[in-house]
Protein backbone atom coordinates (compact mmCIF):
# COMPACT_ATOMS: atom_id res chain seq x y z
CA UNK A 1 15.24 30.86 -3.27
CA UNK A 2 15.46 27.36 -1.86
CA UNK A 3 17.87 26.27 1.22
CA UNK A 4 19.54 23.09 1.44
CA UNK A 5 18.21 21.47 4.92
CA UNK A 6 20.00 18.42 4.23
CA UNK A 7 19.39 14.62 3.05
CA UNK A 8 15.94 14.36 4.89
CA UNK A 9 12.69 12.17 3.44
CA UNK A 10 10.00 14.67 5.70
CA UNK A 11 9.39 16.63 3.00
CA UNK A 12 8.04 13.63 0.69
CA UNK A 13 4.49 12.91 0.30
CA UNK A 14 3.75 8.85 -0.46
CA UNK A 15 1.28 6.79 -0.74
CA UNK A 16 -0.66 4.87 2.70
CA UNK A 17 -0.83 0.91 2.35
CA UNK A 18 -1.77 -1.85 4.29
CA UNK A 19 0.24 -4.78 3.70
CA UNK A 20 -1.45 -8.23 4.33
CA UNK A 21 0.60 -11.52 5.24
CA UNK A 22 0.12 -15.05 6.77
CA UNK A 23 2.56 -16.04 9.63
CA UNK A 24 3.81 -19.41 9.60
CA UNK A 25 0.64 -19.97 12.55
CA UNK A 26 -1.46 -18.95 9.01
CA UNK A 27 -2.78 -16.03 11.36
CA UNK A 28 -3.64 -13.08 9.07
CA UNK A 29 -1.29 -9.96 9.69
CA UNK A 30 -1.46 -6.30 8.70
CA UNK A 31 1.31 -3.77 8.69
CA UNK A 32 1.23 -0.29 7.54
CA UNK A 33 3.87 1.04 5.70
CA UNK A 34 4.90 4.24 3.83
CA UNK A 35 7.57 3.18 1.75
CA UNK A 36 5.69 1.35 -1.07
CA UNK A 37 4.85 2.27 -4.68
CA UNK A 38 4.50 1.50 -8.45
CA UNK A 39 7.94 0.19 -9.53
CA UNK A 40 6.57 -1.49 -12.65
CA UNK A 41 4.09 -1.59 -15.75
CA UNK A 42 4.99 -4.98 -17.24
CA UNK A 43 4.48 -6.80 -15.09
CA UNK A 44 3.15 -5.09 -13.48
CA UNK A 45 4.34 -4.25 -9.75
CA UNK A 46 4.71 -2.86 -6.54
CA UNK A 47 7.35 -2.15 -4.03
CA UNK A 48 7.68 -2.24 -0.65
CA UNK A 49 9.94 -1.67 2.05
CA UNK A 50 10.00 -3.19 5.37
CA UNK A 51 12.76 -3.17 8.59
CA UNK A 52 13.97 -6.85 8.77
CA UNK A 53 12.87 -6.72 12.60
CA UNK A 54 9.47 -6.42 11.56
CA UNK A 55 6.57 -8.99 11.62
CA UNK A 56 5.53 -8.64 8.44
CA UNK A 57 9.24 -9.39 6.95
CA UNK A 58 9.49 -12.43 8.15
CA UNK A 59 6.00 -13.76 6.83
CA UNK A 60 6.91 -12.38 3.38
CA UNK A 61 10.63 -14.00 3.51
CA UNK A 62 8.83 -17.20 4.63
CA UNK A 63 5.59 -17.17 1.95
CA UNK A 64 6.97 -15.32 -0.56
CA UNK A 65 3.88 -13.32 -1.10
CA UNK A 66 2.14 -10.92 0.24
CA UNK A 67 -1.10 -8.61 -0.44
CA UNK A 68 -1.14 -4.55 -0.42
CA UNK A 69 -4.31 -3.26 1.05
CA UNK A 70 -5.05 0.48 -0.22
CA UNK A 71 -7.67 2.12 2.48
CA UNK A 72 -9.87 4.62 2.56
CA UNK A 73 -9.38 8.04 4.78
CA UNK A 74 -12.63 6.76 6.88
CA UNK A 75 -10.36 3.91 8.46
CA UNK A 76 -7.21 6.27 9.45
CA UNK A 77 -7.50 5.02 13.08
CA UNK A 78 -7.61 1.52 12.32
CA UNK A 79 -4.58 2.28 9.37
CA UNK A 80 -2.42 3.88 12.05
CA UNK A 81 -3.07 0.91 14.30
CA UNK A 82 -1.92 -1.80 12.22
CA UNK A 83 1.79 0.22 11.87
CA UNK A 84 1.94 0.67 15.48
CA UNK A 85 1.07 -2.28 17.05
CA UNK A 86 3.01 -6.05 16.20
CA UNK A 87 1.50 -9.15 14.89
CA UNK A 88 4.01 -11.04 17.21
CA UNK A 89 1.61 -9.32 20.55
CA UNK A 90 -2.01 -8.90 18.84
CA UNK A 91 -4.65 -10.08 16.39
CA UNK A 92 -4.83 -6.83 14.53
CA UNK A 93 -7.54 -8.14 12.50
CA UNK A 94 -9.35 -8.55 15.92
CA UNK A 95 -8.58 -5.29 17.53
CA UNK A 96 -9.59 -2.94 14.29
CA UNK A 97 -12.52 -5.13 13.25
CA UNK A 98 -11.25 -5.00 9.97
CA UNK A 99 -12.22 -8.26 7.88
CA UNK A 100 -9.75 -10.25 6.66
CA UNK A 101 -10.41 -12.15 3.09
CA UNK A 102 -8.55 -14.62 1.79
CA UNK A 103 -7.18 -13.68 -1.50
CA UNK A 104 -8.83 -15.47 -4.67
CA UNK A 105 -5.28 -16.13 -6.38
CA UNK A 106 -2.68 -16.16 -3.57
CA UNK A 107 -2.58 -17.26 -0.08
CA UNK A 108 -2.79 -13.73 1.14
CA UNK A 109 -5.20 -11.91 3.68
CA UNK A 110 -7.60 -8.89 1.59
CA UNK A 111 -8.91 -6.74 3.57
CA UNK A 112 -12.71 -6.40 2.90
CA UNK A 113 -13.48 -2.58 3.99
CA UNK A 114 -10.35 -0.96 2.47
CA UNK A 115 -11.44 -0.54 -1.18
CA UNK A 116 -8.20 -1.31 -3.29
CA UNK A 117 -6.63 -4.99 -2.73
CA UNK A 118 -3.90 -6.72 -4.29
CA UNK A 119 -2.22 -10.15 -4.14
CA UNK A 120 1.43 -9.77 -4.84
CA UNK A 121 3.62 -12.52 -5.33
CA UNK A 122 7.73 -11.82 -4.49
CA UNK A 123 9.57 -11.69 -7.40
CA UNK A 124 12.71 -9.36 -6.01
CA UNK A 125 14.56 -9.05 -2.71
CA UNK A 126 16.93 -5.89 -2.36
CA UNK A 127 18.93 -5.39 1.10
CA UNK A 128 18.92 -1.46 1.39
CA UNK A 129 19.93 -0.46 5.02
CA UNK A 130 17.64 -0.42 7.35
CA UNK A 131 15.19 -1.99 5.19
CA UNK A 132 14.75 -4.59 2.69
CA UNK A 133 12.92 -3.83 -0.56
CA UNK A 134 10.80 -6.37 -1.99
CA UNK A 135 8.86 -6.59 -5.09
CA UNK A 136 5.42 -7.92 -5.83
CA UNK A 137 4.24 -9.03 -9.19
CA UNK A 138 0.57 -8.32 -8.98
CA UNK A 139 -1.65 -11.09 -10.01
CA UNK A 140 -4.81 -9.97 -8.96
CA UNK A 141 -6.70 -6.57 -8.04
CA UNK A 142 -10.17 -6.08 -6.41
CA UNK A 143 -11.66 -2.76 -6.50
CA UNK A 144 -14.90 -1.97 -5.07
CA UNK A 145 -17.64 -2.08 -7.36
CA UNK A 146 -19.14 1.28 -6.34
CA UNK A 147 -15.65 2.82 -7.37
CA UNK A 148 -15.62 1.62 -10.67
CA UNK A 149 -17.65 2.99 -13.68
CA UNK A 150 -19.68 0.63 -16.21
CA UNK A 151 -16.66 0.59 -18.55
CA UNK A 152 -14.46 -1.13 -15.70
CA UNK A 153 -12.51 1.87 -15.12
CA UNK A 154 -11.60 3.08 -11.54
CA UNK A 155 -13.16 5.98 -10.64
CA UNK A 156 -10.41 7.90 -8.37
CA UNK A 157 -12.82 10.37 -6.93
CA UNK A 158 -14.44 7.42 -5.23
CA UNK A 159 -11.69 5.86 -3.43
CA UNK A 160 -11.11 8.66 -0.76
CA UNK A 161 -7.18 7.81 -0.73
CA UNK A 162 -4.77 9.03 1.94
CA UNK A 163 -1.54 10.18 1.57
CA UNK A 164 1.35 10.11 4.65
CA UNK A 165 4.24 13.05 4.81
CA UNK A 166 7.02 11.33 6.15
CA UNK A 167 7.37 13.91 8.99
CA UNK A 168 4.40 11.78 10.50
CA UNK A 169 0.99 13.64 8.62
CA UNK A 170 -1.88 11.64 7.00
CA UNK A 171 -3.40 14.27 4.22
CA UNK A 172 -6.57 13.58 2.64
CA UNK A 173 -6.03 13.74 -1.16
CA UNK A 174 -7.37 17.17 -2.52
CA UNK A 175 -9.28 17.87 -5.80
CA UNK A 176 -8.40 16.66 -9.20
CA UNK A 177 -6.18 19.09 -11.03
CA UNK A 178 -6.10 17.31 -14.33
CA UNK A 179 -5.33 15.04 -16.58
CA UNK A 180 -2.30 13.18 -17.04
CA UNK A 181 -0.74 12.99 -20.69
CA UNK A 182 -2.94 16.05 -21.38
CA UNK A 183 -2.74 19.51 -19.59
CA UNK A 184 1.06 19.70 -20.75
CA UNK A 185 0.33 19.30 -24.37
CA UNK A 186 -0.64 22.81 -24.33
CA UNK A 187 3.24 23.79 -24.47
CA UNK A 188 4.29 21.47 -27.09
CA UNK A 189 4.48 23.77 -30.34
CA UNK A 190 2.25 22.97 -33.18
């Protein structure tokens, strides 16, 4: 049996990102955010949302691009940081120690230590609520070399991804299970 506890998001696992910016100064900004994903495969893009009062929103309405940082678990402190603090008070860049890159195809700040970066330029603008949704075409994507086998593929066991429960829990992500496309071929009938 399942109860109904109501329209709540706690119970919904997504993915950690850092999101990079320039404000109009051209100081780099970070900001962390939960709400973000894969919205589309050709282009291909990402989405994120962000609370019109923040920092980061403002830098992204103003540039109209923006870069999304994926980092490791070994840099949750510095990760939680970046959402709690505002670029408006702090250099967060300063605080963490995190290095900020400039991004070879956008004006964006990378971060060099997280080990999944992309430059994302603003293609969409959608007023939700309390946030607005925006969405990246990705033009570029650096992975660390030591994640990536000889073919070029990513290697996901190397990236040592977080996830974030909306009631306020980082997970580390657990062990593969198996492979997409695949496993569930076993119940189509031959």
């Amino acid at each position: 049996m399942k109860k109904n506890i109501g329209p709540k998001l706690g119970v919904y696992p997504t993915p950690v990102v850092v999101v990079g910016t320039y404000d109009t100064t051209g100081k780099p900004n970070l900001a962390t955010l939960a709400w973000a994903g894969v919205c589309c495969s050709e282009p291909p893009s990402v989405q994120i949302s962000i609370r019109k009062s923040r920092y980061s929103h403002g830098a992204i309405m103003e540039r109209k691009v923006f870069s999304v940082n994926v980092p490791s678990s070994k840099y949750l402190l510095e990760t939680d940081y970046v959402g709690i603090a505002s670029g408006k008070d702090v250099d967060k860049f300063a605080v963490t120690k995190l290095t900020s890159v400039p991004g070879g195809t956008l004006e964006v700040p990378l971060v060099r230590e997280f080990p999944i970066s992309m430059e994302c330029r603003l293609t969409h603008t959608l007023e939700l609520g309390s946030h607005d949704l925006f969405v990246g075409e990705i033009l570029a994507c650096w992975v660390a070399e030591e994640a990536l086998e000889a073919t070029g593929k990513v290697n996901s066991r190397k990236l040592d991804l977080m996830a974030f429960m909306l009631s306020g829990e980082y997970f580390g992500i657990g062990d593969f299970l198996a492979t997409s496309h695949s496993v569930g071929k076993k119940l189509i009938e031959k």
